[in-house]
Protein backbone atom coordinates (compact mmCIF):
# COMPACT_ATOMS: atom_id res chain seq x y z
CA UNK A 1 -22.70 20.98 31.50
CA UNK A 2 -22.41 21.22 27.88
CA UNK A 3 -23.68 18.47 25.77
CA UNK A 4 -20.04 17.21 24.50
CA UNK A 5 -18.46 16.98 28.43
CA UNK A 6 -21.81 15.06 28.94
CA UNK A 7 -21.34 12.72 26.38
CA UNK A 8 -17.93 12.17 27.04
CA UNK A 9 -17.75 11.91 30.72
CA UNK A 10 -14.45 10.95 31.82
CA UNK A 11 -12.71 10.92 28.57
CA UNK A 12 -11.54 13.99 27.44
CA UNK A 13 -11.90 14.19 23.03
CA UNK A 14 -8.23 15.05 21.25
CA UNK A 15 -10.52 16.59 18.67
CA UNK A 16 -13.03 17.52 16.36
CA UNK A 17 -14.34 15.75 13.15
CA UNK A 18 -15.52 17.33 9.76
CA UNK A 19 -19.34 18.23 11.36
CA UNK A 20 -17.36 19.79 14.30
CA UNK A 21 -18.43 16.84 16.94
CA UNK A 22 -15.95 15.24 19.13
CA UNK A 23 -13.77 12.61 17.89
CA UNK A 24 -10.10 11.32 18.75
CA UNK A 25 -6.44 10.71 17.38
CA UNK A 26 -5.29 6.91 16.93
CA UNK A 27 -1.45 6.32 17.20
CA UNK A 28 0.36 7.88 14.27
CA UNK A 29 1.26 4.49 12.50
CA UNK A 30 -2.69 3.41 12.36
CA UNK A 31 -3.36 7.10 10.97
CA UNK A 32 -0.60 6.23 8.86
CA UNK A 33 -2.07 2.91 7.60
CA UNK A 34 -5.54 4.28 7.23
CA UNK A 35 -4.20 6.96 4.63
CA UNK A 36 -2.14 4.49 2.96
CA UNK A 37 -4.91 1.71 2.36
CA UNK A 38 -7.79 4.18 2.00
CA UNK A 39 -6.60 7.35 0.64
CA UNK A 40 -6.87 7.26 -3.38
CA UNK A 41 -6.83 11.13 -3.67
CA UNK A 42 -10.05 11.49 -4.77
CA UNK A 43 -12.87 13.55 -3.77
CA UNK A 44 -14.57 12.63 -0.57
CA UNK A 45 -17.11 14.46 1.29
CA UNK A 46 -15.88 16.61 3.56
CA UNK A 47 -12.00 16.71 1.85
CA UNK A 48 -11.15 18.00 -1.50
CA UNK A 49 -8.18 16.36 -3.39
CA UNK A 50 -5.68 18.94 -2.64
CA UNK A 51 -6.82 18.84 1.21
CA UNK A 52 -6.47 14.89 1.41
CA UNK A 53 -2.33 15.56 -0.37
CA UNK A 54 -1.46 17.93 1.73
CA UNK A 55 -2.42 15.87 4.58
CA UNK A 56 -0.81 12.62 3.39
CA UNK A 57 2.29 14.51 2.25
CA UNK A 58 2.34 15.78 6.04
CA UNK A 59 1.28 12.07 7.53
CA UNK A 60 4.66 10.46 4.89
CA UNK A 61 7.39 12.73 6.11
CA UNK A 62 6.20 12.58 9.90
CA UNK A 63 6.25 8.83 9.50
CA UNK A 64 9.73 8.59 7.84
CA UNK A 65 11.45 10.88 10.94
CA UNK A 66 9.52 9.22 13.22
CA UNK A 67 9.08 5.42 12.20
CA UNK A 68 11.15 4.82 8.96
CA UNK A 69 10.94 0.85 9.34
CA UNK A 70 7.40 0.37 9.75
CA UNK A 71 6.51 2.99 6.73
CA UNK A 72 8.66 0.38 4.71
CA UNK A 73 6.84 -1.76 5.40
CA UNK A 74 3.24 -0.42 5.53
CA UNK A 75 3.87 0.88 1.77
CA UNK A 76 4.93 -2.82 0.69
CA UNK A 77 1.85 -4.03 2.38
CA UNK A 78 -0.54 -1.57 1.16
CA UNK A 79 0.68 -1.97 -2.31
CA UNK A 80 0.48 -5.92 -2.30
CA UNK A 81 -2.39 -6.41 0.07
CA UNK A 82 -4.29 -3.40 0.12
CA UNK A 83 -3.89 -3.16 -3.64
CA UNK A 84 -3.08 0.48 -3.57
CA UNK A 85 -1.08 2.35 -5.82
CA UNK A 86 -0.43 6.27 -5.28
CA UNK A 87 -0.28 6.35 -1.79
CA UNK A 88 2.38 3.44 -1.06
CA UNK A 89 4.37 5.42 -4.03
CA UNK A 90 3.96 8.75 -2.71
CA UNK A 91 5.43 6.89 0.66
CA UNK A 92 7.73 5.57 -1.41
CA UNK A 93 9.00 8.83 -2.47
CA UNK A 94 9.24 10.32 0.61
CA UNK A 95 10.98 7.64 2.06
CA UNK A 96 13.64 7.98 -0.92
CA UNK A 97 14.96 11.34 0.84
CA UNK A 98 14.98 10.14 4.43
CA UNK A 99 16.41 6.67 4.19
CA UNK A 100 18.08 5.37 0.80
CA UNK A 101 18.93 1.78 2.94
CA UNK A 102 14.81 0.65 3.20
CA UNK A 103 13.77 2.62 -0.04
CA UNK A 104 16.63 -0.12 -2.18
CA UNK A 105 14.58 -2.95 -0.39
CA UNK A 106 11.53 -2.18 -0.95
CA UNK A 107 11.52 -0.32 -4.10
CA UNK A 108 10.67 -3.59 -6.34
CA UNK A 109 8.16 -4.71 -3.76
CA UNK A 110 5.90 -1.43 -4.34
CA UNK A 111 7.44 -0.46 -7.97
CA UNK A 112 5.55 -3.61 -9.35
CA UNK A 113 4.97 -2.55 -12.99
CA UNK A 114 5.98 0.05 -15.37
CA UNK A 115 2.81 2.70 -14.95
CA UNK A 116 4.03 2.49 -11.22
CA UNK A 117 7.65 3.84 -12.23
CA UNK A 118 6.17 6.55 -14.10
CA UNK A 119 3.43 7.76 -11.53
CA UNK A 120 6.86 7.39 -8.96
CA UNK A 121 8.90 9.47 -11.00
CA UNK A 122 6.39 12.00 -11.97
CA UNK A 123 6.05 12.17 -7.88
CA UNK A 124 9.73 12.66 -7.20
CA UNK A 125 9.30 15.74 -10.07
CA UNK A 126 6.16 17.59 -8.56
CA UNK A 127 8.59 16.95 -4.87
CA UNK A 128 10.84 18.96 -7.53
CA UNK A 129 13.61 16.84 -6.63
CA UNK A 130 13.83 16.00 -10.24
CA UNK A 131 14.79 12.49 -11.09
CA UNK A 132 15.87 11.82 -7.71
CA UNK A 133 19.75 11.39 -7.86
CA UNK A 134 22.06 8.22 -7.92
CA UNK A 135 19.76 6.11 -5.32
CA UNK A 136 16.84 6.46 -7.27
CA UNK A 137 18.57 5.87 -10.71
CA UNK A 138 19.93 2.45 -9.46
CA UNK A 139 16.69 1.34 -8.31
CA UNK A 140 15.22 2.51 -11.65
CA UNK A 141 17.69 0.73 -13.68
CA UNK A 142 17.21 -2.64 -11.62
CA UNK A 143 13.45 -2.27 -13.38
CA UNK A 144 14.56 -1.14 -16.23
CA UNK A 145 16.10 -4.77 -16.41
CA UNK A 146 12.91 -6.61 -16.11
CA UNK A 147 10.79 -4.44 -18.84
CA UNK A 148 9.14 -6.99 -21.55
CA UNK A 149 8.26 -6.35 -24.68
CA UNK A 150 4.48 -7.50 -23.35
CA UNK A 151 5.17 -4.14 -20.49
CA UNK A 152 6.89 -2.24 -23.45
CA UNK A 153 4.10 -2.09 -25.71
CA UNK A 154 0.94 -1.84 -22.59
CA UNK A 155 2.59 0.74 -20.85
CA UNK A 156 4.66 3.10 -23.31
CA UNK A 157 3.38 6.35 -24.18
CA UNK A 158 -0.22 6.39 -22.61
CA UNK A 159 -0.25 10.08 -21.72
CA UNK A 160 1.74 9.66 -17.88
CA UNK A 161 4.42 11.95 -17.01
CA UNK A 162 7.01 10.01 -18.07
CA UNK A 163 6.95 6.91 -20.69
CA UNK A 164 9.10 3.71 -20.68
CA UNK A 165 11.35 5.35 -23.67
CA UNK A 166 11.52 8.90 -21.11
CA UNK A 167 12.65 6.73 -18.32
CA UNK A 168 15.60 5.20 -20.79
CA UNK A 169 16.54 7.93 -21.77
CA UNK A 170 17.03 10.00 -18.48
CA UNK A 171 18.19 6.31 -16.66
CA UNK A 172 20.66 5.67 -19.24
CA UNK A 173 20.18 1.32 -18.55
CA UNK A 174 23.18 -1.01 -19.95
CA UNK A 175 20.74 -3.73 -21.90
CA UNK A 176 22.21 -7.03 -20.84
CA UNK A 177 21.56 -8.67 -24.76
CA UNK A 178 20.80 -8.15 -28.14
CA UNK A 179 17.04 -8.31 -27.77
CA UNK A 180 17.13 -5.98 -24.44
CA UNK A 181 18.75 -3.63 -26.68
CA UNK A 182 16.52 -3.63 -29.72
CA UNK A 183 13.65 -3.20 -27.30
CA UNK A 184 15.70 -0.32 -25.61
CA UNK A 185 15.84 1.47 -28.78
CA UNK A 186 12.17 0.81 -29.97
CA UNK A 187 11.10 2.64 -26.90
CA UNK A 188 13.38 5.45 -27.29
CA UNK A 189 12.04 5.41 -31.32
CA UNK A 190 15.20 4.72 -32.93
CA UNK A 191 15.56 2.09 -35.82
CA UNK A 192 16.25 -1.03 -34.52
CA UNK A 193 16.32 -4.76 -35.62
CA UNK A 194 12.40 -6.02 -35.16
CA UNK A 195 12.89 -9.72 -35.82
CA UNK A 196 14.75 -9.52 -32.40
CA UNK A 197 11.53 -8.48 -30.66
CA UNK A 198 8.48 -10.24 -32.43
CA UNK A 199 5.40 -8.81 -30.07
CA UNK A 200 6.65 -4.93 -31.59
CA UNK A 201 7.44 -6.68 -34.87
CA UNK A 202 3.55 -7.69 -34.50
CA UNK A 203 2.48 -4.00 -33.80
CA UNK A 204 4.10 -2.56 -36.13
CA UNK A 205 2.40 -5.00 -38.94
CA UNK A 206 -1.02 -4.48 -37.51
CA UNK A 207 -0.66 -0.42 -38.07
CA UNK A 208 -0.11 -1.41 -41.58
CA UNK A 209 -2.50 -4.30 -41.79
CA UNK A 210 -4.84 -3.56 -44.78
CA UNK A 211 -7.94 -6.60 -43.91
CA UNK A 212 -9.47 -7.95 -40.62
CA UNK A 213 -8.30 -10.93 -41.02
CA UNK A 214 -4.87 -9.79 -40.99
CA UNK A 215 -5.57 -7.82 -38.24
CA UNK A 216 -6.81 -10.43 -36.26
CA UNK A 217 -4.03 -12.73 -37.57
CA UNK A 218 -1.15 -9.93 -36.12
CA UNK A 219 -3.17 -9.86 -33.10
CA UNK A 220 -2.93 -13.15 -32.01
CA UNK A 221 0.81 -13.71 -33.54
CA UNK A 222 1.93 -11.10 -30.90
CA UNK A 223 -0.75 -11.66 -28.13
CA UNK A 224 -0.98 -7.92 -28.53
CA UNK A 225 -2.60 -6.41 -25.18
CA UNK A 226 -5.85 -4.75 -25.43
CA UNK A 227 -4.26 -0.87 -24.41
CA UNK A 228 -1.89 -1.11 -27.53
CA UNK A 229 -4.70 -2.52 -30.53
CA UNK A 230 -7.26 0.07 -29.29
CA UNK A 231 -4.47 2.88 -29.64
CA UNK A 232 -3.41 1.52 -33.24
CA UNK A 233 -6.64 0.99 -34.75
CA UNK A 234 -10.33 1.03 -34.45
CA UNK A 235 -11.35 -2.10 -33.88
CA UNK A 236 -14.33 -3.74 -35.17
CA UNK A 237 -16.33 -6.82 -33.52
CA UNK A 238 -14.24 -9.01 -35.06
CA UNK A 239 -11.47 -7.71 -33.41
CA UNK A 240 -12.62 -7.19 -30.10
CA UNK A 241 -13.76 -10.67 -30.35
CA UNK A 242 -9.87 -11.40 -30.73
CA UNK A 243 -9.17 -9.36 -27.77
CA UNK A 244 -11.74 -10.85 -25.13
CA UNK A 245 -9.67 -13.95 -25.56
CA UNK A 246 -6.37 -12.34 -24.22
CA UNK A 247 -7.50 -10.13 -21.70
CA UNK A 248 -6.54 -10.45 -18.20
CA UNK A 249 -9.68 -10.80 -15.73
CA UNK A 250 -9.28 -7.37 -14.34
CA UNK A 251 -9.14 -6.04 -17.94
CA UNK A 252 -11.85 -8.40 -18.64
CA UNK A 253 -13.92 -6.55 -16.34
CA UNK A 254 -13.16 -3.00 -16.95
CA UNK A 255 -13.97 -3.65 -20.55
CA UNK A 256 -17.11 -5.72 -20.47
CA UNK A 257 -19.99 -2.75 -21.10
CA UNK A 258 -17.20 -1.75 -24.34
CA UNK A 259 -17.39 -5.57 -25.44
CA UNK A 260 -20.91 -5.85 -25.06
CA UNK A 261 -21.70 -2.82 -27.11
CA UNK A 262 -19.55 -3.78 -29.72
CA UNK A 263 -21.79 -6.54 -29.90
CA UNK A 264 -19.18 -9.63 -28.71
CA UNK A 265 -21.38 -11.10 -26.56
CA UNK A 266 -23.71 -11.31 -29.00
CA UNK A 267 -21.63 -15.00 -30.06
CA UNK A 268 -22.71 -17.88 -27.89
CA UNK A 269 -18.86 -18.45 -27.80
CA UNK A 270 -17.43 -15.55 -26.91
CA UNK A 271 -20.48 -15.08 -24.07
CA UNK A 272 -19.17 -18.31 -22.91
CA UNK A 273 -15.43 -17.75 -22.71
CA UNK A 274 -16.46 -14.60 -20.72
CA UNK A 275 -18.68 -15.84 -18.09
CA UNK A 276 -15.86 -18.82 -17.53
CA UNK A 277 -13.09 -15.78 -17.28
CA UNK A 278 -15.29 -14.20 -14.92
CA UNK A 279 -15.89 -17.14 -12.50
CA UNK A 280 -12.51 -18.77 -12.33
CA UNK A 281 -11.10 -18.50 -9.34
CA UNK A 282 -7.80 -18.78 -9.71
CA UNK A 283 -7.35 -15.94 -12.26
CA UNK A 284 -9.63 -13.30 -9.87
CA UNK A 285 -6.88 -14.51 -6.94
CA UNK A 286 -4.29 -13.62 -9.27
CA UNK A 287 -6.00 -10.36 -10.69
CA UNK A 288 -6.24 -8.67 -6.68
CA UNK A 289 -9.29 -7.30 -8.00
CA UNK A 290 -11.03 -4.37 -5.44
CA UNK A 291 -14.60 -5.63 -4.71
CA UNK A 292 -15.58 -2.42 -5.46
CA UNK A 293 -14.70 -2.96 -9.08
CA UNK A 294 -17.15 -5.84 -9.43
CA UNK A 295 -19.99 -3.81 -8.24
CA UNK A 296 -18.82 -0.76 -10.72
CA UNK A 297 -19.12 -3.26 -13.42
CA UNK A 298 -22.48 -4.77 -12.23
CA UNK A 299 -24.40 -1.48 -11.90
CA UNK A 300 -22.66 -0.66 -15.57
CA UNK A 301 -24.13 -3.98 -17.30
CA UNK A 302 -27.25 -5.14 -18.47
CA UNK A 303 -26.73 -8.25 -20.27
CA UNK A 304 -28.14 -11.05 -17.21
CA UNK A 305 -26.05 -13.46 -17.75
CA UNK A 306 -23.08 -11.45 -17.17
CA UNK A 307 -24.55 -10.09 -14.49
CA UNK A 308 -24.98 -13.66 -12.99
CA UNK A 309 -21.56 -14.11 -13.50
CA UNK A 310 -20.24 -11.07 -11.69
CA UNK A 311 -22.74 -12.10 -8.93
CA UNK A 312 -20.37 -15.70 -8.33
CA UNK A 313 -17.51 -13.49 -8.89
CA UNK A 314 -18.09 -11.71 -5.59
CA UNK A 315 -18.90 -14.47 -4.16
CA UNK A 316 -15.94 -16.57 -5.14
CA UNK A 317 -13.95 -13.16 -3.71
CA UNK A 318 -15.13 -13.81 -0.26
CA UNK A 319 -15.19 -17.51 -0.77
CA UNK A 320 -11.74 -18.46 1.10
CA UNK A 321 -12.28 -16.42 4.48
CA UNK A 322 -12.74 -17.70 7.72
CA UNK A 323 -16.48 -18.29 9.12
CA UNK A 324 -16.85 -15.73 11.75
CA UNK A 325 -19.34 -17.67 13.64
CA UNK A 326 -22.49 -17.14 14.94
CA UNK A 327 -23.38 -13.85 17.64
CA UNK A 328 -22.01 -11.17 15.26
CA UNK A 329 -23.83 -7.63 14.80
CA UNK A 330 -23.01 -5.67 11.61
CA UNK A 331 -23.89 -2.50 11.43
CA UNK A 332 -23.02 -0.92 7.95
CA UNK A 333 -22.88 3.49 7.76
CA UNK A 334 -25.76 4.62 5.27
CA UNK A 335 -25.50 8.30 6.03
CA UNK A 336 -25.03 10.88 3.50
CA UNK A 337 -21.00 11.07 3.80
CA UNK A 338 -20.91 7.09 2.50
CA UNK A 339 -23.08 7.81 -1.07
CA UNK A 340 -20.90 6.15 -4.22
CA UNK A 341 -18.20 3.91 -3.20
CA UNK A 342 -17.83 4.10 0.12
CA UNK A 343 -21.33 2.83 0.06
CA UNK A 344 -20.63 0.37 -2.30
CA UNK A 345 -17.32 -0.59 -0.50
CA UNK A 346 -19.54 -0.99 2.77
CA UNK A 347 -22.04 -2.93 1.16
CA UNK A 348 -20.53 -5.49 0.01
CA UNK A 349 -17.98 -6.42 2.82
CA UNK A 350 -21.04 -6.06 5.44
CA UNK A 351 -22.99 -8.86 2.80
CA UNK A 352 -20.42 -10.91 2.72
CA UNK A 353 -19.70 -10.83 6.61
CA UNK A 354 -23.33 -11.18 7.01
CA UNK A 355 -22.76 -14.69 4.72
CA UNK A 356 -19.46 -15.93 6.45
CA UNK A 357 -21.88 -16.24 9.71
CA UNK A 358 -24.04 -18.06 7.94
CA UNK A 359 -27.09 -15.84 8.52
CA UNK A 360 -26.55 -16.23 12.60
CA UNK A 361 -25.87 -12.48 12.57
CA UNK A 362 -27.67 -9.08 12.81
CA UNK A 363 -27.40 -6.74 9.78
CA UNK A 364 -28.56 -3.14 10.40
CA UNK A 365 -28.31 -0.24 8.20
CA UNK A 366 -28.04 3.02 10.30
CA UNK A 367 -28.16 6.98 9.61
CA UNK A 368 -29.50 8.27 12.79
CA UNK A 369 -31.94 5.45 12.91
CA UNK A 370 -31.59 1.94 12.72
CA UNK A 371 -33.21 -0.55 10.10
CA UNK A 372 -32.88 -4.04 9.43
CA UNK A 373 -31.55 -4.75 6.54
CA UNK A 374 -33.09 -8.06 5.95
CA UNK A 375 -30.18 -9.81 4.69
CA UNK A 376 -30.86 -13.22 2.31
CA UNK A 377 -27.93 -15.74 2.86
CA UNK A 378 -29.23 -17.43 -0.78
CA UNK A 379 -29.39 -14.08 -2.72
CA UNK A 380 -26.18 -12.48 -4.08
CA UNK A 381 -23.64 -9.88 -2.50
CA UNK A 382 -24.09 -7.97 -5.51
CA UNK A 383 -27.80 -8.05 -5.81
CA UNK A 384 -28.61 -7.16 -2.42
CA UNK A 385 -25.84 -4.78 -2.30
CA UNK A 386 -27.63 -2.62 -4.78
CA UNK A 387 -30.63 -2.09 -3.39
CA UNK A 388 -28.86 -0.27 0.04
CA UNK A 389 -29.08 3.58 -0.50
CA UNK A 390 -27.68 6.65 1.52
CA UNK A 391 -29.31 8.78 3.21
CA UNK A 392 -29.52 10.61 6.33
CA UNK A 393 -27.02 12.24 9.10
CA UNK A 394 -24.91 9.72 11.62
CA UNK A 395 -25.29 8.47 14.80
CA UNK A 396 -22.53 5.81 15.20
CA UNK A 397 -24.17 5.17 18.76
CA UNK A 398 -27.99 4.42 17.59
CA UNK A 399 -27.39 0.53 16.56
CA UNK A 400 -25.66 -0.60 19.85
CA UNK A 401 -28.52 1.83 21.43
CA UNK A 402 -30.64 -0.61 19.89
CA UNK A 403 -28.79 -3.78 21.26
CA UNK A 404 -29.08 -2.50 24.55
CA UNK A 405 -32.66 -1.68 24.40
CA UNK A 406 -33.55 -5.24 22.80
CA UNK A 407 -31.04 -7.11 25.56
CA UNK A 408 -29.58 -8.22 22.03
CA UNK A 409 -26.61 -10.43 23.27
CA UNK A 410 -23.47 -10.78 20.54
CA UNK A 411 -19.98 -11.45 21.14
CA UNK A 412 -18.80 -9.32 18.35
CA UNK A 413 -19.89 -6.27 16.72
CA UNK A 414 -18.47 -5.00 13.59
CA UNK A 415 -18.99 -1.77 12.38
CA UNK A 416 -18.54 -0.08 8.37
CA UNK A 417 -18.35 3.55 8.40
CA UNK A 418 -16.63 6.82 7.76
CA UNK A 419 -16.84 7.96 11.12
CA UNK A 420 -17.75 11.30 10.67
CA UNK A 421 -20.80 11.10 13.49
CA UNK A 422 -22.60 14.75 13.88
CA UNK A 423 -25.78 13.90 16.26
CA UNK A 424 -26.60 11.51 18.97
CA UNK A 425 -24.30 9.98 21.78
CA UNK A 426 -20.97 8.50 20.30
CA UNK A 427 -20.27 4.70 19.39
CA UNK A 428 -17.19 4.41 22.15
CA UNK A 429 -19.76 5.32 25.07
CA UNK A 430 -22.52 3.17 24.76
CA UNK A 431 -20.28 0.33 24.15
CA UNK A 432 -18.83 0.38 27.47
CA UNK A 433 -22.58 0.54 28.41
CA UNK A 434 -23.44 -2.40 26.13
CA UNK A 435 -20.09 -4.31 27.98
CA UNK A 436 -21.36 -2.97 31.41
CA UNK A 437 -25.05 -4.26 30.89
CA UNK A 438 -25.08 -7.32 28.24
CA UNK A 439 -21.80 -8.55 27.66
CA UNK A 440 -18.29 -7.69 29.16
CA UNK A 441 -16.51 -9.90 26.87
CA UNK A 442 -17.56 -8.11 23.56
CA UNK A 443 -15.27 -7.54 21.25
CA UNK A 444 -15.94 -4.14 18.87
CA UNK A 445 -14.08 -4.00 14.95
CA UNK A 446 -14.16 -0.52 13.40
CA UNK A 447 -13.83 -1.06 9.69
CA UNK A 448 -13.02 2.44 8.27
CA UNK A 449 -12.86 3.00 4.74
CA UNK A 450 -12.19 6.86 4.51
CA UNK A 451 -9.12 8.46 5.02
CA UNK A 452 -10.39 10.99 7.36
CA UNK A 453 -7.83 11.50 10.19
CA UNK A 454 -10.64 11.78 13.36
CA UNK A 455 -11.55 8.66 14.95
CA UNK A 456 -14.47 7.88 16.98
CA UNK A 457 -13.19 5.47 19.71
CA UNK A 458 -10.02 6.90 22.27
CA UNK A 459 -7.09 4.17 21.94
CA UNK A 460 -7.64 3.04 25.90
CA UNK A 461 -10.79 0.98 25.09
CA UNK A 462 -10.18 -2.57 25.40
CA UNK A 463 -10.97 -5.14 22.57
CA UNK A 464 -11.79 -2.36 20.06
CA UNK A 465 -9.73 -3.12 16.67
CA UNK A 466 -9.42 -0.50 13.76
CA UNK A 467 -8.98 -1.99 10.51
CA UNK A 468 -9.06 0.52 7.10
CA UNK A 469 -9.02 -0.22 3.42
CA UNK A 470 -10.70 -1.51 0.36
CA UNK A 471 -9.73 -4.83 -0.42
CA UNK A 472 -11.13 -8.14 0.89
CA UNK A 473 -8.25 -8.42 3.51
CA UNK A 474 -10.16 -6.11 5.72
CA UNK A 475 -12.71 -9.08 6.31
CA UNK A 476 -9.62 -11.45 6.32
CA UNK A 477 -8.06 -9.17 9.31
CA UNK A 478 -11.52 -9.68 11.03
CA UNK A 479 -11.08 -13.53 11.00
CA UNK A 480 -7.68 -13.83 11.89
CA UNK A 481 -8.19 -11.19 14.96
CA UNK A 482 -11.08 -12.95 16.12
CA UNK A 483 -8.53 -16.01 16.54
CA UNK A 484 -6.06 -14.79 18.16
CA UNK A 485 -4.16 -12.66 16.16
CA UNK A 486 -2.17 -9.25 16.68
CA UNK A 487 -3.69 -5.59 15.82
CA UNK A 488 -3.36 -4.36 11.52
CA UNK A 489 -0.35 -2.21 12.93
CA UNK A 490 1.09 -4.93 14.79
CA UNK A 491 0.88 -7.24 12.24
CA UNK A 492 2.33 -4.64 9.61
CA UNK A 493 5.11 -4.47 11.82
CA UNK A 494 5.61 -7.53 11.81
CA UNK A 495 5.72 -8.11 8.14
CA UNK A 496 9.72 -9.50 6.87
CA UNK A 497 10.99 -7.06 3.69
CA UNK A 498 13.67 -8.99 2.00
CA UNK A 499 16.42 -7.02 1.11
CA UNK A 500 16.29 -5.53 -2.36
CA UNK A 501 19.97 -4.51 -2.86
């Protein structure tokens, strides 16, 4: 008998995964969710970008014959929970063609700011269905509504397919005032009357701004965003000083190495302001920042005391979720497959897991061994996140091997990995060992944060849960299951979309 039929006694594998071992197919709306929330069409390890589109541009049209309602709402909750952007508006695209009814409700719920439209658009052109036709245009136009001056001057003209002044001119938007007006014709780059719209009134006087000072001085007149100064002039400390002070948190972030180079933090002050930005909780709510982003930034920066601040930050992320009390096992994926941010990604939520249990749980690290990871409950997310490295093959089955052989009794056992196992018996079969031998009752929480289609467990297993994505709801979805609560797809499902029309 051959090694797979061994292995998988019983249960007969739909398929096989990247390495060629056996693996399985989850229902079409979870493979559907798992693209959606993990799927940024970048390179992975065993996909290349063009693989990864063709398969989610095959996974969005099966889903809108199949299931139109619940890919309406699985893009408006990927784009608003999951903090996605291309995929829900690739869905979005797609779903355009198939059923013009859900795309008017949902369009403003996953459109959410202008660089959206244009990535949208730019998507309906490579579909070369140009700009969509008289459903799309009305839905464009009900945006086109809503543009600021603040969104006119961040998002026009920064290189995308189509600008704010392309989208106005192919949309052809009545302006409901004077002011709408002059900032219509601004962004299409015809004269107009600038006293009507002071933030472009400011721009235009800090291109011809001849001191700092006045610089500074237009700056803070218009509360000019960061995106339009930089692409108007070169600016100096000074100026960037000016800037810190207006940034959004997530902007904050992105830009801190640029600030601190430019010698900002170099001011007390401006160190201050920066570190308070970083830590308020409120404004990293409001900034559905990935918590992938804050580790980015902390392997990027040197300066400690911002790195002490992006340590609370993380912690302050994870702050408001559930304790997931005690008898948990994590195991988090180290192999090869999870190097860069998957690894990052898996670090983190495993840490802060590991914390929510208040250090009553296991933490192993496994390849196709198993190591404790030593977790600290006082030490950071982010500190002990970056000393976790990849390396090795995968053997999802080698940590619960290790349960069993220690008589290791837990009553939940989540597990962060890509799922691509090539050696060693698979993670669905010795958990129904572990539940024949230690505990029945054991509930098993597959947190997968590649968009890989194979899965390692069959659907049939009881209490198994797949959750998939990148932002701190997959540890939220952990909680809330563990009380009670439906399935991700069921409770995507059962997600109200307000009608848009």
């Amino acid at each position: 008998m051959s090694f797979a039929k061994k292995v998988f006694s019983g249960i007969k594998p739909a398929t096989y995964n990247s390495d060629g071992y056996p693996a399985f197919k989850r229902s079409a709306e979870e493979q559907y969710l798992q693209t959606l929330l993990t799927n940024t069409l970048g390179h992975t390890f065993y996909a290349d970008t063009q693989q990864l589109l063709d398969e989610a541009q095959q996974l969005h049209h099966e889903m809108a014959k199949q299931n139109p309602q619940f890919m309406a709402k699985a893009i408006v909750f990927a784009r608003n929970e999951g903090f996605m952007r291309l995929q829900p508006l690739f869905g979005l695209a797609v779903l355009s063609s198939y059923r013009q009814d859900l795309f008017a409700k949902v369009f403003l719920q996953v459109v959410r700011i202008p660089s959206d439209l244009s990535d949208f658009l730019t998507i309906l052109q490579g579909m070369g269905r140009g700009e969509g036709g008289r459903a799309v245009k009305r839905q464009v136009n009900r945006f086109l509504a809503g543009v600021s001056e603040y969104w006119a001057l961040k998002y026009n003209g920064r290189g995308r397919g189509y600008s704010l002044g392309d989208i106005i001119a192919t949309a052809h938007p009545k302006p409901k005032d004077d002011k709408q007006q002059a900032l219509f014709r601004y962004l299409r780059g015809h004269e107009t009357n600038l006293t009507l719209i002071p933030q472009v009134e400011a721009l235009e006087k800090l291109k011809q701004a001849e001191s700092e000072a006045e610089q500074i001085h237009w700056i803070e007149a218009g509360r000019l965003p960061y995106e339009t100064v930089t692409g108007a002039i070169k600016p100096s400390r000074a100026v960037w000083e000016a800037l810190l002070h207006q940034m959004p948190a997530f902007a904050l972030l992105r830009h801190l190495n640029a600030l601190d180079r430019a010698g900002v933090f170099e001011s007390k002050e401006s160190l201050a302001y920066a570190v308070k930005r970083l830590t308020d909780r409120q404004a990293l709510a409001k900034a559905k920042i990935l918590p992938f982003r804050f580790a980015k930034a902390f392997n990027q920066v040197d300066h400690p005391e911002l790195r002490d601040a992006l340590r609370e930050a993380v912690e302050l992320t994870f702050d408001n979720l559930p304790e997931l009390g005690e008898n948990t096992a994590i195991f988090l994926d180290i192999s090869g497959s999870m190097d860069g941010e998957y690894l990052q990604i898996g670090s983190v939520f495993a840490l802060a897991l590991f914390k929510k249990t208040k250090g009553n749980s296991l933490f192993w690290l496994f390849d196709t061994d198993v190591h404790d990871a030593k977790p600290s409950r006082h030490d950071s997310i982010l500190s002990q996140a970056e000393r976790i490295r990849a390396r090795g093959g995968t053997d999802t089955g080698a940590p619960v091997r290790k349960l069993i052989r220690e008589r290791k009794r837990v009553d939940q056992i989540i597990i962060i990995t890509d799922e691509q196992q090539n050696s060693g018996s698979p993670f669905y079969l010795e958990l129904q060992k572990y539940r024949s031998k230690i505990n029945p009752e054991a509930k098993a929480f597959i947190v997968d944060i590649a968009p890989y289609r194979h899965a390692m467990l069959p659907p049939e297993i009881k209490d198994t849960y797949y959750i998939y994505g990148w932002s701190d709801h997959v540890l939220a979805y952990i909680a809330q299951t563990l009380q009670g609560y439906a399935s991700m797809t069921e409770q995507v499902e059962a997600l109200e979309i307000e009608d848009g029309k």
